[in-house]
C-alpha atoms as a PDB file:
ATOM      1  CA  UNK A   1     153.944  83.192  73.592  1.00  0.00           C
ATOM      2  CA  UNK A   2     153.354  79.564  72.209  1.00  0.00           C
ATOM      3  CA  UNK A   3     151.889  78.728  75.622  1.00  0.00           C
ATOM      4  CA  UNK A   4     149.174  81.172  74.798  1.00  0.00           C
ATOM      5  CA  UNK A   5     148.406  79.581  71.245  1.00  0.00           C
ATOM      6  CA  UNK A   6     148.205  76.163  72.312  1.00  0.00           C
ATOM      7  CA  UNK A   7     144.081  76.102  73.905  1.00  0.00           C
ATOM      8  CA  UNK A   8     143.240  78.900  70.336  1.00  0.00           C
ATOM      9  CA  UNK A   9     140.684  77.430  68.163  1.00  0.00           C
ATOM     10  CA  UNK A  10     141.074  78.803  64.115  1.00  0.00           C
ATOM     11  CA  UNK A  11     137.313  79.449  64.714  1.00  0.00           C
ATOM     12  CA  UNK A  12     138.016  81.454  67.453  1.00  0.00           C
ATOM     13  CA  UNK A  13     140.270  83.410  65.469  1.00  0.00           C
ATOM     14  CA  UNK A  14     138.335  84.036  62.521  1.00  0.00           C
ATOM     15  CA  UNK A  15     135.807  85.594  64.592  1.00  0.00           C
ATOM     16  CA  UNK A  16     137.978  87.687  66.410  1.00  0.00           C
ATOM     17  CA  UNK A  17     139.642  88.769  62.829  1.00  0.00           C
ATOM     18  CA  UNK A  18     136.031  89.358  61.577  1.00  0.00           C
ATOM     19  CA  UNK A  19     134.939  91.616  64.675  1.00  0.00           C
ATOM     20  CA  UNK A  20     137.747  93.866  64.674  1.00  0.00           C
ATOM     21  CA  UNK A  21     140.011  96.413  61.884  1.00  0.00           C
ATOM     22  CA  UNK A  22     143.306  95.285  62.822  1.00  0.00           C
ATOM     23  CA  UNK A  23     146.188  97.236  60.994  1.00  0.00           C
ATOM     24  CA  UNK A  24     150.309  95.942  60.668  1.00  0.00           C
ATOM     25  CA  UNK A  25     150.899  98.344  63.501  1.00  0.00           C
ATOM     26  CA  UNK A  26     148.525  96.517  65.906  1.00  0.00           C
ATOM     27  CA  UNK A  27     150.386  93.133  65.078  1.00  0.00           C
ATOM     28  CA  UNK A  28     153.560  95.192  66.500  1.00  0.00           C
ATOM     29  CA  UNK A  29     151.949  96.244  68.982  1.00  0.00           C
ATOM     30  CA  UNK A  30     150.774  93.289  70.261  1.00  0.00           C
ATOM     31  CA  UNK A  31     154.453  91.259  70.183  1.00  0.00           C
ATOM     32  CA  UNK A  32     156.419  93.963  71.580  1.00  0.00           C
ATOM     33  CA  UNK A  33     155.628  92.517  74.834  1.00  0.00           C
ATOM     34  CA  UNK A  34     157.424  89.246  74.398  1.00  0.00           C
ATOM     35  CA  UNK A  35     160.764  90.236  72.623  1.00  0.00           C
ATOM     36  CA  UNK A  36     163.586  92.294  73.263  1.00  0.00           C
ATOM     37  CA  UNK A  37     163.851  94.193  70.598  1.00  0.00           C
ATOM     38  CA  UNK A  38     168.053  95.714  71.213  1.00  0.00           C
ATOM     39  CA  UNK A  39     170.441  93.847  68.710  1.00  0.00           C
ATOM     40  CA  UNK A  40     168.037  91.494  66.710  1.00  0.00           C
ATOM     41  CA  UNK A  41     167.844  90.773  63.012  1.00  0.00           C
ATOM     42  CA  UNK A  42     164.858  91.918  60.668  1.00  0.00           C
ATOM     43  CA  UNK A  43     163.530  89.758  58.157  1.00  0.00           C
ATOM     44  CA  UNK A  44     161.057  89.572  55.617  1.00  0.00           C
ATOM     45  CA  UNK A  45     158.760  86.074  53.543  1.00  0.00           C
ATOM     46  CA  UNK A  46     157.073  86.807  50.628  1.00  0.00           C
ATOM     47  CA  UNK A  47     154.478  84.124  50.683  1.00  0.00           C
ATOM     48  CA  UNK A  48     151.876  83.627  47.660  1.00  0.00           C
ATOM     49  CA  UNK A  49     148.768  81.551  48.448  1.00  0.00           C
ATOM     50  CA  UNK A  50     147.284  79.894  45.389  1.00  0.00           C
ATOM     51  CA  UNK A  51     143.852  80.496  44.197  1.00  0.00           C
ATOM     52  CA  UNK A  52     143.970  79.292  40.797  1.00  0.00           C
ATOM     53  CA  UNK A  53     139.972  79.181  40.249  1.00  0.00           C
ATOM     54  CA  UNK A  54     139.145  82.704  41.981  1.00  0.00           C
ATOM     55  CA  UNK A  55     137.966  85.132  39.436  1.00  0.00           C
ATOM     56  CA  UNK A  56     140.783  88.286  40.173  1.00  0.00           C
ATOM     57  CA  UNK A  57     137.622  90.673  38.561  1.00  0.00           C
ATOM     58  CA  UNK A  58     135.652  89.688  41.797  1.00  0.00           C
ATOM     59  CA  UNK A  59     137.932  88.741  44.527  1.00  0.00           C
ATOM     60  CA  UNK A  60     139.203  92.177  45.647  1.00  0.00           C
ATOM     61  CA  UNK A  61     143.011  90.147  46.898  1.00  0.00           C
ATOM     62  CA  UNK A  62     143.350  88.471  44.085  1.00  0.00           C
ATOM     63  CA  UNK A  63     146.087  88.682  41.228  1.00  0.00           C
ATOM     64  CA  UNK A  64     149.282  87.474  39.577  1.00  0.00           C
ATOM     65  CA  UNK A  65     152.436  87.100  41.229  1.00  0.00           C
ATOM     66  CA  UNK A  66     155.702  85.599  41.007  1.00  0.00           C
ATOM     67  CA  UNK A  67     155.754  82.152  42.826  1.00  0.00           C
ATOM     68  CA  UNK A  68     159.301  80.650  44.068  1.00  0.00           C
ATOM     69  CA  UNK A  69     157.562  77.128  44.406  1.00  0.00           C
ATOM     70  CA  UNK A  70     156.314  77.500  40.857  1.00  0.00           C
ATOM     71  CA  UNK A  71     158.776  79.161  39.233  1.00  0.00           C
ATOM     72  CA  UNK A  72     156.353  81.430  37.186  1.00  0.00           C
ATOM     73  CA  UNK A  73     153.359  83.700  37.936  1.00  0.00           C
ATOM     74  CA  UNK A  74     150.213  82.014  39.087  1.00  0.00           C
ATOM     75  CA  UNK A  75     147.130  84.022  40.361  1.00  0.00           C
ATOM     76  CA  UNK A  76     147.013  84.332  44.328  1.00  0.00           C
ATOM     77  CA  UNK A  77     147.319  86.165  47.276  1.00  0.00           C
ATOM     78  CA  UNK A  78     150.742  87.580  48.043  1.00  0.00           C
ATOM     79  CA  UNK A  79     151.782  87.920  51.476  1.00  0.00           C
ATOM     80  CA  UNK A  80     154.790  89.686  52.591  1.00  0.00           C
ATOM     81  CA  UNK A  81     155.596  89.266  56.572  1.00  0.00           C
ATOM     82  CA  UNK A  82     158.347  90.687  58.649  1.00  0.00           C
ATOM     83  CA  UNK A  83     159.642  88.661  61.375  1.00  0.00           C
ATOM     84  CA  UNK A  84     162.045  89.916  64.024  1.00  0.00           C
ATOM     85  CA  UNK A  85     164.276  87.616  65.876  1.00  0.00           C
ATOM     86  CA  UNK A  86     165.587  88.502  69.074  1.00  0.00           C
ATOM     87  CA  UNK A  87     168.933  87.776  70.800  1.00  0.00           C
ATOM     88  CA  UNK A  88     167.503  84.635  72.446  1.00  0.00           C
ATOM     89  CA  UNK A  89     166.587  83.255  68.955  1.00  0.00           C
ATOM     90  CA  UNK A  90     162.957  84.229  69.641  1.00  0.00           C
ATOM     91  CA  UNK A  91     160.730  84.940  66.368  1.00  0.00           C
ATOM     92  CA  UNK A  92     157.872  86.647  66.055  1.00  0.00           C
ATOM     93  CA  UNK A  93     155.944  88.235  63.054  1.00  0.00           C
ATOM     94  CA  UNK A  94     155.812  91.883  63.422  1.00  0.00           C
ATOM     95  CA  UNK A  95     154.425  93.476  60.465  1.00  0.00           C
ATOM     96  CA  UNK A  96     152.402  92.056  57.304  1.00  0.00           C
ATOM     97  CA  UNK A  97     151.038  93.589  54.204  1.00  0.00           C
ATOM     98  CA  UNK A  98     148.599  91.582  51.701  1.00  0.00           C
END
């Protein structure tokens, strides 16, 4: 799969995002091609992505959460990904919620 991400521009991708309602399921969807999924291990990153001078009243994402790196709340984005690894040691996010 990395072969296929090496020529993809982040422009690229941000249009595609833009053009299209993509839901967790379609990430699964998408990866269940490239990984076997008998006998791996699920696990899950909780991931908070500063934004310390977005207003959380107008920024529909935004809000306080618990930050690891901080060690307190700071207002962000959380992100919470689920990554299966196969057999091979192959690892590939599979589900996401914002």
């Amino acid at each position: 799969m990395a072969e296929i991400l090496e020529d993809l521009l982040h422009d690229s991708v941000n249009r595609f995002l833009l053009r299209e309602r993509y839901e967790p399921k379609d990430l699964f969807e998408e990866v269940k091609l490239y990984i076997n999924l008998v006998g791996g291990t699920l696990s899950g990153d909780d991931t908070v992505i500063d934004k310390p001078h977005s207003d959380p009243k107008l920024t529909e994402l935004i809000g306080y959460y618990y930050s690891g790196r901080h060690h307190r709340t700071v207002k962000g984005i959380q992100l919470i990904t689920l990554y299966y690894t196969d057999l091979s040691g192959k690892s590939v996010p599979v589900n996401y919620r914002i």
